[in-house]
C-alpha atoms as a PDB file:
ATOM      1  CA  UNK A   1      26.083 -24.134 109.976  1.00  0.00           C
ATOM      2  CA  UNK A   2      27.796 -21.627 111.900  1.00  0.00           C
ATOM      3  CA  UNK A   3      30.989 -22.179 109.650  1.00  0.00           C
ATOM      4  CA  UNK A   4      29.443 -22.290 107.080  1.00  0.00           C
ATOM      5  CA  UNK A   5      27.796 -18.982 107.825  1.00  0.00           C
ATOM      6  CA  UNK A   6      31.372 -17.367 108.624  1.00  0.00           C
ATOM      7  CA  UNK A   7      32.516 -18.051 104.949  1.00  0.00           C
ATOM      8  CA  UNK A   8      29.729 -16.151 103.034  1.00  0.00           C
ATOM      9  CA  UNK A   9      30.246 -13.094 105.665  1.00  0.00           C
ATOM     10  CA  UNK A  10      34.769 -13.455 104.670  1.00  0.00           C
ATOM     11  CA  UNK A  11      33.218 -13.638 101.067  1.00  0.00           C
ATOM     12  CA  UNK A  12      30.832 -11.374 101.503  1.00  0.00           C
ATOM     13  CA  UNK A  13      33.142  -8.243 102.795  1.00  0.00           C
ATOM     14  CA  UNK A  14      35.836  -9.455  99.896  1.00  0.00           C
ATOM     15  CA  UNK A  15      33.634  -9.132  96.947  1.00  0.00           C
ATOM     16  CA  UNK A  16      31.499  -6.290  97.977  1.00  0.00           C
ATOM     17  CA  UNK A  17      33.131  -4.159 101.229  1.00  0.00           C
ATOM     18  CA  UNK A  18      30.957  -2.149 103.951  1.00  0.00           C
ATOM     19  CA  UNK A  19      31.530   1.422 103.794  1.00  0.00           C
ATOM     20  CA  UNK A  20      30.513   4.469 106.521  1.00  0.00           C
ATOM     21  CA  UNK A  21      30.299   7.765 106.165  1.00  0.00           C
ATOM     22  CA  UNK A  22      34.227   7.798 108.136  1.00  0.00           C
ATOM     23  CA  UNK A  23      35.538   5.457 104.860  1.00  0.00           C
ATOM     24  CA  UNK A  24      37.712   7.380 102.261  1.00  0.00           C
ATOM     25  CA  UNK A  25      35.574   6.126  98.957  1.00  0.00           C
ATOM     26  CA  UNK A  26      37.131   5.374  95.703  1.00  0.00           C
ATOM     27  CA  UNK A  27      34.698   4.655  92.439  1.00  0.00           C
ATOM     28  CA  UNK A  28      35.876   3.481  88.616  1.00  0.00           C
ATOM     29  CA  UNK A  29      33.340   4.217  86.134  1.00  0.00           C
ATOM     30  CA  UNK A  30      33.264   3.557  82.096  1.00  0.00           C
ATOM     31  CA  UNK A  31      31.956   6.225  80.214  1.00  0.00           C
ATOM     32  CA  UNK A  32      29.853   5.634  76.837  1.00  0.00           C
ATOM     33  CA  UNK A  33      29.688   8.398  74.686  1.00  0.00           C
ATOM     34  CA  UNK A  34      29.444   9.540  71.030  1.00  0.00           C
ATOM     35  CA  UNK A  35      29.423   6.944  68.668  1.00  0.00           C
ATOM     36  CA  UNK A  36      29.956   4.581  71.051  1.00  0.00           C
ATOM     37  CA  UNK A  37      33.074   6.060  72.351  1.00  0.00           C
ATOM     38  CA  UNK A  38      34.355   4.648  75.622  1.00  0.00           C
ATOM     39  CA  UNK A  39      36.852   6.067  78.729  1.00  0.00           C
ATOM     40  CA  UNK A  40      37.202   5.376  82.790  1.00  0.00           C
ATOM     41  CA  UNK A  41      36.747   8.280  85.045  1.00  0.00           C
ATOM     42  CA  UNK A  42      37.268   8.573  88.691  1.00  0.00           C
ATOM     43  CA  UNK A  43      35.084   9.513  91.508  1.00  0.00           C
ATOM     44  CA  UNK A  44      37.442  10.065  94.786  1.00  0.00           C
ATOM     45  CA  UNK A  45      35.176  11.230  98.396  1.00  0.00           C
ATOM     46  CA  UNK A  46      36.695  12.179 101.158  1.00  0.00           C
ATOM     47  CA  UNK A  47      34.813  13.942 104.508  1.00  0.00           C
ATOM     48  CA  UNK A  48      32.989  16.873 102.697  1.00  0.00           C
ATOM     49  CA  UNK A  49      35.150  16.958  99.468  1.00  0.00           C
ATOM     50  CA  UNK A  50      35.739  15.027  96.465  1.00  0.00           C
ATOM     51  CA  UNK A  51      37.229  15.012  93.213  1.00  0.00           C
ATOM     52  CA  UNK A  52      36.177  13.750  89.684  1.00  0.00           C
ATOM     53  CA  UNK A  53      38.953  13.065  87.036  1.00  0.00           C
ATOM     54  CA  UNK A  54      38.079  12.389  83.097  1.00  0.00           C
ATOM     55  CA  UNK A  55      40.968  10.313  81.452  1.00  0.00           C
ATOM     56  CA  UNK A  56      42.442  11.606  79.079  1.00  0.00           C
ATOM     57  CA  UNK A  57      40.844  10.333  75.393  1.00  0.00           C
ATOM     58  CA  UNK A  58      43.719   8.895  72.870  1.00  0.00           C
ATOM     59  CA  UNK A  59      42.401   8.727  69.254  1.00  0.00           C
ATOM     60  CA  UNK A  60      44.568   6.506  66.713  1.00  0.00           C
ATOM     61  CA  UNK A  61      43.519   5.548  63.024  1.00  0.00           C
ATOM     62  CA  UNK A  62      45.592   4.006  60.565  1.00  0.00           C
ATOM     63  CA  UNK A  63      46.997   6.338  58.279  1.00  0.00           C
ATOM     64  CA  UNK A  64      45.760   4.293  55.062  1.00  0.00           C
ATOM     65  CA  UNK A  65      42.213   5.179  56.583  1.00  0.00           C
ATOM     66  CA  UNK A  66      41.417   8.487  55.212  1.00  0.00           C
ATOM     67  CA  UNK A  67      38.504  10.279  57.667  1.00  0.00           C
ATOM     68  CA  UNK A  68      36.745  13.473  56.219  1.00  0.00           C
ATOM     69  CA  UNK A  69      35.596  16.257  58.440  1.00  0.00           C
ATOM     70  CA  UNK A  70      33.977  19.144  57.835  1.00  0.00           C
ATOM     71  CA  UNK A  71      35.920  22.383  58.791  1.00  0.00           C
ATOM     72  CA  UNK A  72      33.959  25.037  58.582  1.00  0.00           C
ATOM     73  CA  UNK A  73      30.223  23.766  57.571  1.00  0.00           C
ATOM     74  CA  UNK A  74      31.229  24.427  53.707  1.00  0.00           C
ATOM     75  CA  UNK A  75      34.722  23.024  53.166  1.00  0.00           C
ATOM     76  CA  UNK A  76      35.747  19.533  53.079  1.00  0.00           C
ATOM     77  CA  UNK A  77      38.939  18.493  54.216  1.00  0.00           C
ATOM     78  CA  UNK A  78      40.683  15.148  54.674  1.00  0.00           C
ATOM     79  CA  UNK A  79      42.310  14.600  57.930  1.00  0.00           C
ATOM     80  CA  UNK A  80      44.560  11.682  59.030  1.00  0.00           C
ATOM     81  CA  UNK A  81      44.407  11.219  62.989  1.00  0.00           C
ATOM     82  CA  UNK A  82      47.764   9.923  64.525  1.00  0.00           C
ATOM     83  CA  UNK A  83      47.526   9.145  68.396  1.00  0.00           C
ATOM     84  CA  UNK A  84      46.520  12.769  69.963  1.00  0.00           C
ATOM     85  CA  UNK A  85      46.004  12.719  73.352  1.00  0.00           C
ATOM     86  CA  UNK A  86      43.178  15.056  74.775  1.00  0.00           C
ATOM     87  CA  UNK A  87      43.780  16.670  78.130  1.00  0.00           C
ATOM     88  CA  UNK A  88      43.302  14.952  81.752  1.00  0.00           C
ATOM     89  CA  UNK A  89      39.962  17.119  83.172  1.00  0.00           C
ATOM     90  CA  UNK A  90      39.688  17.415  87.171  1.00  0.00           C
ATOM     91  CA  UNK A  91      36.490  18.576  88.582  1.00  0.00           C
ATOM     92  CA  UNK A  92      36.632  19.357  92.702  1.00  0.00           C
ATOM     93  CA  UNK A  93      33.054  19.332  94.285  1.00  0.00           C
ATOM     94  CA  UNK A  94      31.862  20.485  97.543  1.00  0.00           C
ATOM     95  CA  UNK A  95      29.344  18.011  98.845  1.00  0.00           C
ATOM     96  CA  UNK A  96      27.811  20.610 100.880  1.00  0.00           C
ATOM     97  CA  UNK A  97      26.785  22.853  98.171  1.00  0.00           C
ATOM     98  CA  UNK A  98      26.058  23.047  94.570  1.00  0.00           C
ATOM     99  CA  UNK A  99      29.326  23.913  93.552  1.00  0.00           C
ATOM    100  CA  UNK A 100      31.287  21.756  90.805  1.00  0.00           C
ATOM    101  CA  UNK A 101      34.976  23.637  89.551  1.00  0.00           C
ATOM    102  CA  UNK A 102      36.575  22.211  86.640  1.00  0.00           C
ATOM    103  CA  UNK A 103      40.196  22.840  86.363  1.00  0.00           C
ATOM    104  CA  UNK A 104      40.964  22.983  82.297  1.00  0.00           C
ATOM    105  CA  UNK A 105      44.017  22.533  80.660  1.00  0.00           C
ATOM    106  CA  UNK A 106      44.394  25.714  80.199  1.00  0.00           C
ATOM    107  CA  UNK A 107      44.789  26.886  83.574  1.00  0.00           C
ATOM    108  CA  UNK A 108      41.274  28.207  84.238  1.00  0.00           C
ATOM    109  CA  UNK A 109      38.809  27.001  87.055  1.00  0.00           C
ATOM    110  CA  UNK A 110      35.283  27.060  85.870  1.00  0.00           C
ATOM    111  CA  UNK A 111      32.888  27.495  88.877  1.00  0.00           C
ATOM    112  CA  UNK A 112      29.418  25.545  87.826  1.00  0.00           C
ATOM    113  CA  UNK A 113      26.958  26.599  90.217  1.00  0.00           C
ATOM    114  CA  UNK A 114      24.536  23.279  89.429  1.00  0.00           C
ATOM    115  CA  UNK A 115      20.847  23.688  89.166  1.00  0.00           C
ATOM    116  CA  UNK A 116      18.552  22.061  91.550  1.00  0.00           C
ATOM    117  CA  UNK A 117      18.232  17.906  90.832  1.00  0.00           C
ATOM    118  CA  UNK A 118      14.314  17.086  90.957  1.00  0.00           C
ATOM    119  CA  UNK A 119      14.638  13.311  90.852  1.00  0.00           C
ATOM    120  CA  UNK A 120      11.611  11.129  89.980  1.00  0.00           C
ATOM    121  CA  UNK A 121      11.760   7.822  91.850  1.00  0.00           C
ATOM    122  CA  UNK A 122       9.990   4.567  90.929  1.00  0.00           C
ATOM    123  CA  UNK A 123       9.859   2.576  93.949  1.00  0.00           C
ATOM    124  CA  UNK A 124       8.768  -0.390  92.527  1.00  0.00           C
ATOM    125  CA  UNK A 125      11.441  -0.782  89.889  1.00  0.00           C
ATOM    126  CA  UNK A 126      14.386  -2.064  91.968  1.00  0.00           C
ATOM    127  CA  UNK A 127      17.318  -4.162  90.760  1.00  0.00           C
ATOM    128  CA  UNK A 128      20.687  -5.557  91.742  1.00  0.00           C
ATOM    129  CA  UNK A 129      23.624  -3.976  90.617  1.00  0.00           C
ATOM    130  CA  UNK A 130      27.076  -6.680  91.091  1.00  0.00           C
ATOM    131  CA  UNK A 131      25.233  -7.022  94.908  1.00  0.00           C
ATOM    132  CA  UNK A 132      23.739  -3.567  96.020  1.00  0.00           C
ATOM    133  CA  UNK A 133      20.103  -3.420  95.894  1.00  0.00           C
ATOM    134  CA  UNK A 134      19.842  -0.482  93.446  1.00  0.00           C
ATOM    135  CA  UNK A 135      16.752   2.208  93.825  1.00  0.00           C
ATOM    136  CA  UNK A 136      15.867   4.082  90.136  1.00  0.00           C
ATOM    137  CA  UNK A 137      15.005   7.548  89.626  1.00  0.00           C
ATOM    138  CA  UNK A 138      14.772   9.970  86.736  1.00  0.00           C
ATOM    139  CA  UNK A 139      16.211  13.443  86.701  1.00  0.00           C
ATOM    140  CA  UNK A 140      15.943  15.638  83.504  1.00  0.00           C
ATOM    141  CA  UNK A 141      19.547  17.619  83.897  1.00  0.00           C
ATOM    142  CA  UNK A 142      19.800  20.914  81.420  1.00  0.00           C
ATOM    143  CA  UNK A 143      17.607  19.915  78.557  1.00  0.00           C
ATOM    144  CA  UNK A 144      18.347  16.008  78.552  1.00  0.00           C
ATOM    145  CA  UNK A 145      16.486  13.351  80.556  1.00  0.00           C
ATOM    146  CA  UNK A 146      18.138  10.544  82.336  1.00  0.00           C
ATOM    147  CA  UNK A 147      17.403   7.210  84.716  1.00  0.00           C
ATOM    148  CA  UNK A 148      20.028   6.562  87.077  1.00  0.00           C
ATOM    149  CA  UNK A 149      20.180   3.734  89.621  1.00  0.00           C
ATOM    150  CA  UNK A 150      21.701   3.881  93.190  1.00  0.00           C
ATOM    151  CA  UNK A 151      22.833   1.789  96.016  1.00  0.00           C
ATOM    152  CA  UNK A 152      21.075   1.779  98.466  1.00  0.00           C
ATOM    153  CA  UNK A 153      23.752   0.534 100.926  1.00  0.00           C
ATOM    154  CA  UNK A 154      26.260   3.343  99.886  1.00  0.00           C
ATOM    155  CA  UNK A 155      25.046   6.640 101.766  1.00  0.00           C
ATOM    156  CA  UNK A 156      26.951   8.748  99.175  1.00  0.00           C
ATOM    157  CA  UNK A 157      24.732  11.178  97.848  1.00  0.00           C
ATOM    158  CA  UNK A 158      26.996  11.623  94.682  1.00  0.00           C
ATOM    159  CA  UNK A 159      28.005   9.862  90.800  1.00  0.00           C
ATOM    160  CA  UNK A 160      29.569  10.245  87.781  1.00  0.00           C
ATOM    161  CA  UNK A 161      30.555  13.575  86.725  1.00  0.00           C
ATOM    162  CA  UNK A 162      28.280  16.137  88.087  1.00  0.00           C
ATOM    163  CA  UNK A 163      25.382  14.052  89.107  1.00  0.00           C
ATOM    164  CA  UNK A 164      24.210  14.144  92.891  1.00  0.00           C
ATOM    165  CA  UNK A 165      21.416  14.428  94.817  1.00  0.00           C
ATOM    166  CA  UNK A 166      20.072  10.864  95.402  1.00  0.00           C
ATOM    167  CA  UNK A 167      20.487   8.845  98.426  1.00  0.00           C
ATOM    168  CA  UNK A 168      22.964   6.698  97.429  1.00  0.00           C
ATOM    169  CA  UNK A 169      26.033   6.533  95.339  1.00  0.00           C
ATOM    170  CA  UNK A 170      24.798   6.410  91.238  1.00  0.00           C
ATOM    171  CA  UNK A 171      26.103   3.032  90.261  1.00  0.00           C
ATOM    172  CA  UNK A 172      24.544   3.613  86.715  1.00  0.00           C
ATOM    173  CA  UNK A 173      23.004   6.524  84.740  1.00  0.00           C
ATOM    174  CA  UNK A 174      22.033   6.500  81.509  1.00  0.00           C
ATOM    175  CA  UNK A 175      20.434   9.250  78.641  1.00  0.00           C
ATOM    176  CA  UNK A 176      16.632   8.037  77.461  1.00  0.00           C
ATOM    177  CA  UNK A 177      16.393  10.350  74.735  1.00  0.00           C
ATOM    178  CA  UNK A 178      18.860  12.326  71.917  1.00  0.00           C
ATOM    179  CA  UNK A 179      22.184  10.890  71.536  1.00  0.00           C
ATOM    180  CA  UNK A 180      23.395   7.971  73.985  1.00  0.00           C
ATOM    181  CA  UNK A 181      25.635   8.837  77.280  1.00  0.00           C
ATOM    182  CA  UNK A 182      25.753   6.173  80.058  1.00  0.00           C
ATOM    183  CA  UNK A 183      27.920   5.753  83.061  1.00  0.00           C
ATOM    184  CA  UNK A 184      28.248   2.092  84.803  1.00  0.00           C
ATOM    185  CA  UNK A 185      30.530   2.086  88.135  1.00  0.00           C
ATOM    186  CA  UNK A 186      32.787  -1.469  87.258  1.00  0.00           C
ATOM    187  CA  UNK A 187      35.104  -0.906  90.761  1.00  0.00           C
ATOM    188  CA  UNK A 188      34.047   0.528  94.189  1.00  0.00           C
ATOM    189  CA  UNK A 189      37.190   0.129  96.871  1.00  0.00           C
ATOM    190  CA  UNK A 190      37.114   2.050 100.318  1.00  0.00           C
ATOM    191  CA  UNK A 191      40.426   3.559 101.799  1.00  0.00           C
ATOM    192  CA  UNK A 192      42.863   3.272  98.806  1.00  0.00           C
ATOM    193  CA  UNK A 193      44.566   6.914  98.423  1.00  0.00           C
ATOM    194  CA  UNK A 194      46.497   8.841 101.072  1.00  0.00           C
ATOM    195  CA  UNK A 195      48.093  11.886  99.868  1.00  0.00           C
ATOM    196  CA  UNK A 196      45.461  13.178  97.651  1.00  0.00           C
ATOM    197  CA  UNK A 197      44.608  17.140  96.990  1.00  0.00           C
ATOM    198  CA  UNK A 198      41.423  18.105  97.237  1.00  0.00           C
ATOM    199  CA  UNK A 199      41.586  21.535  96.671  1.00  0.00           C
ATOM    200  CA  UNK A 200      42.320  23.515  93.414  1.00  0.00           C
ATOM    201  CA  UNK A 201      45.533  25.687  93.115  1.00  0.00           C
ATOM    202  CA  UNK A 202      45.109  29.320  93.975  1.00  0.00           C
ATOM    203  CA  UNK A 203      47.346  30.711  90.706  1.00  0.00           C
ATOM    204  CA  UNK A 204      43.906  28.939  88.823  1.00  0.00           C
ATOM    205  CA  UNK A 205      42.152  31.883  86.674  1.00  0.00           C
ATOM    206  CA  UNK A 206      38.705  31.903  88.095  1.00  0.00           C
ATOM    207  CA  UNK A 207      35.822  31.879  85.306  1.00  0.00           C
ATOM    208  CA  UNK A 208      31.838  30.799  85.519  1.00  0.00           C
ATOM    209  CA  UNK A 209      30.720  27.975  83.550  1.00  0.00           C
ATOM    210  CA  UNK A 210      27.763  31.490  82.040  1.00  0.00           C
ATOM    211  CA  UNK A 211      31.066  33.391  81.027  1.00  0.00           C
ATOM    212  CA  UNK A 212      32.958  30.272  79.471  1.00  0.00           C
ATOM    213  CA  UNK A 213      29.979  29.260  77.806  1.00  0.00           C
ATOM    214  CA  UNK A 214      29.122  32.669  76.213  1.00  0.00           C
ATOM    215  CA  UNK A 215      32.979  33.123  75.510  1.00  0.00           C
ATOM    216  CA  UNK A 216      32.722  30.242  73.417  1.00  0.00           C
ATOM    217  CA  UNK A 217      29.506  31.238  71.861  1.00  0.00           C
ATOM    218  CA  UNK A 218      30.863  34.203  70.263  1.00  0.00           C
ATOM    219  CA  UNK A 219      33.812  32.716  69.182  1.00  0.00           C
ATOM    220  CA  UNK A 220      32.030  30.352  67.027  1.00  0.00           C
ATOM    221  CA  UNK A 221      30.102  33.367  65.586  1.00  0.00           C
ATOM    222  CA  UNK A 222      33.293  35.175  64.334  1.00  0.00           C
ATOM    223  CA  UNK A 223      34.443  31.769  63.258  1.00  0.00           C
ATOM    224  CA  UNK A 224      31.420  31.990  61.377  1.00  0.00           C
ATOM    225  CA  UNK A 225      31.633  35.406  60.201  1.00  0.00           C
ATOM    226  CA  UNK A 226      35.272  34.899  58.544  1.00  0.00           C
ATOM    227  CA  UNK A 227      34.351  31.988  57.628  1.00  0.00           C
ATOM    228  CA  UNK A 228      31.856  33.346  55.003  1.00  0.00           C
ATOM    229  CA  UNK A 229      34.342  36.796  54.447  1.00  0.00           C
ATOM    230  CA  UNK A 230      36.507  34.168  52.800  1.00  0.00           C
ATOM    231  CA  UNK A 231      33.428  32.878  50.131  1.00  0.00           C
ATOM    232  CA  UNK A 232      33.968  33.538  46.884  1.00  0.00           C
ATOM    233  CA  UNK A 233      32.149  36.428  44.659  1.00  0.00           C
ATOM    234  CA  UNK A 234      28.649  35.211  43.902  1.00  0.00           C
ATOM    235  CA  UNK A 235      28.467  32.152  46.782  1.00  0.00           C
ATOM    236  CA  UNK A 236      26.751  32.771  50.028  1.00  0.00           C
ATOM    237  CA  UNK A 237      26.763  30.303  53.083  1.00  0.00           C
ATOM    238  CA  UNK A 238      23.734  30.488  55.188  1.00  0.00           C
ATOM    239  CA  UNK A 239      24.466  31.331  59.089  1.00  0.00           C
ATOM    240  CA  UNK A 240      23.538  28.495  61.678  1.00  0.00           C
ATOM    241  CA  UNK A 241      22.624  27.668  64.766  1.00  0.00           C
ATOM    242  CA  UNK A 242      24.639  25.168  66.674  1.00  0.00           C
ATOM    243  CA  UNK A 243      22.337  22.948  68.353  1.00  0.00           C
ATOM    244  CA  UNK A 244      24.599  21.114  71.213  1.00  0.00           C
ATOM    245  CA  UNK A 245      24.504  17.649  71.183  1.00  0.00           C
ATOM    246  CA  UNK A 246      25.922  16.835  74.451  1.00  0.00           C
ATOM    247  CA  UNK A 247      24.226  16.735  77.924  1.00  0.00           C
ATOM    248  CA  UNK A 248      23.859  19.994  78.394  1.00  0.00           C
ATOM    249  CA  UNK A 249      21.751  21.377  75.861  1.00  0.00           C
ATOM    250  CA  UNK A 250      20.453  24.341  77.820  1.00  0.00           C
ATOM    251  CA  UNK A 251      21.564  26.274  80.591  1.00  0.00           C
ATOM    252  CA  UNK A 252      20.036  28.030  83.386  1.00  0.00           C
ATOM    253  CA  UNK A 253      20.538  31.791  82.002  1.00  0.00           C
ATOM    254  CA  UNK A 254      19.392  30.754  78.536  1.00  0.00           C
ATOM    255  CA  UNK A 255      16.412  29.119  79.763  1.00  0.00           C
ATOM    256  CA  UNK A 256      15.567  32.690  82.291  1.00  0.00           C
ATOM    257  CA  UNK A 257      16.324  34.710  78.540  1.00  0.00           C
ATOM    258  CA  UNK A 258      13.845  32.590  76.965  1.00  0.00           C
ATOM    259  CA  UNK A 259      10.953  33.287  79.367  1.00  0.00           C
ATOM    260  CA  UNK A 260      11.917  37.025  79.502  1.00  0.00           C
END
């Protein structure tokens, strides 16, 4: 009995490891996004610090395909995708604050000072997730409600991408309305990395996610604007409103300009 007993612990701590708060913490997650579109990103912890790094995305269609986009809301044009890679992103959060900085690959550091998580949680509504005894909650993050479900055994109050605030590490978040975005942790290993920088580079130029976002903003509106300077005498394009279908549909200062 006792032997018997000793082998389920060995395969026990093989299979699914122990970790304390003292563990360096190391988490694999696939990403589902538009259309279905899958990458892994990686969640690294460490003391008070840890990174979060978005693969980079490699499209490839065969040239005899012929894809269609539209370029400016008016013009049709066809385009034929050879394998593009899009850029590696690194976001470095502080676990004792709010703070999430994305380094871009264009050699900016956008400071995201995240809003407050109110997480809903449904006792009553647990499952196992590949051996952790999973809690669920619900969170509605910038416009876009979620579920999520943590482990209970992994005192890491942190997840995919920006998502925090919960007891234990997010093994799995999904979106329950709009457009479908899920996260599902497939590898959790504890005291892999060594020589691993947690901190951003100083010769970064500094930016808020507010003045990125509104930097953007207007340069879709003069794309816009010389977009319909270039319409032919007589033909009129109609001005629109991008409605964003990602995550974050809404932000903080937009919502405050709203209720002003």
């Amino acid at each position: 009995m006792k032997f018997s007993f000793f082998l389920f612990f060995i395969f026990y701590l093989n299979f699914y490891p122990c970790f304390s708060q003292s563990d360096d913490l190391y988490v694999l997650y696939e990403k589902t996004g538009l259309n279905g579109s899958k990458n892994t990103e990686h969640l690294f912890v460490r003391d008070s610090a840890a990174i979060y790094v978005k693969d980079p995305i490699y499209k490839e269609n065969n040239e005899d395909n012929k894809r269609f986009q539209k370029d400016d809301g008016s013009i049709t044009v066809e385009i034929r995708e050879k394998i593009t890679q899009v850029g590696l992103l690194k976001y470095y959060i502080n676990r004792n604050s709010s703070v999430v900085s994305l380094e871009t690959t264009d050699n900016h550091l956008v400071i995201d000072s995240l809003p407050s998580f109110n997480w809903r949680f449904f006792p009553n509504e647990d499952k196992m997730i590949d051996g952790h005894l999973c809690g669920k909650a619900e969170v509605k993050f910038r416009g876009t409600k979620l579920h999520a479900y943590y482990a209970k055994d992994i005192p890491v109050s942190l997840g995919p991408w920006k998502f925090r605030g919960l007891p234990g590490l997010i093994l799995q978040i999904y979106t329950v309305d709009g457009e479908l975005f899920a996260w599902q942790a497939k590898k959790i290993k504890t005291n892999i990395f060594k020589e691993l920088d947690f901190s951003p580079s100083d010769k970064l130029i500094k930016i808020t996610l507010e003045e990125r976002q509104k930097q953007s903003d207007r340069e879709r509106k003069e794309r816009d604007k010389r977009s319909r300077s270039k319409l032919p005498s007589g033909v009129t394009q109609t001005s629109y409103t991008l409605n964003r279908i990602d995550i974050e549909k809404i932000y903080e200062w937009e919502q405050e300009n709203e209720n002003n």
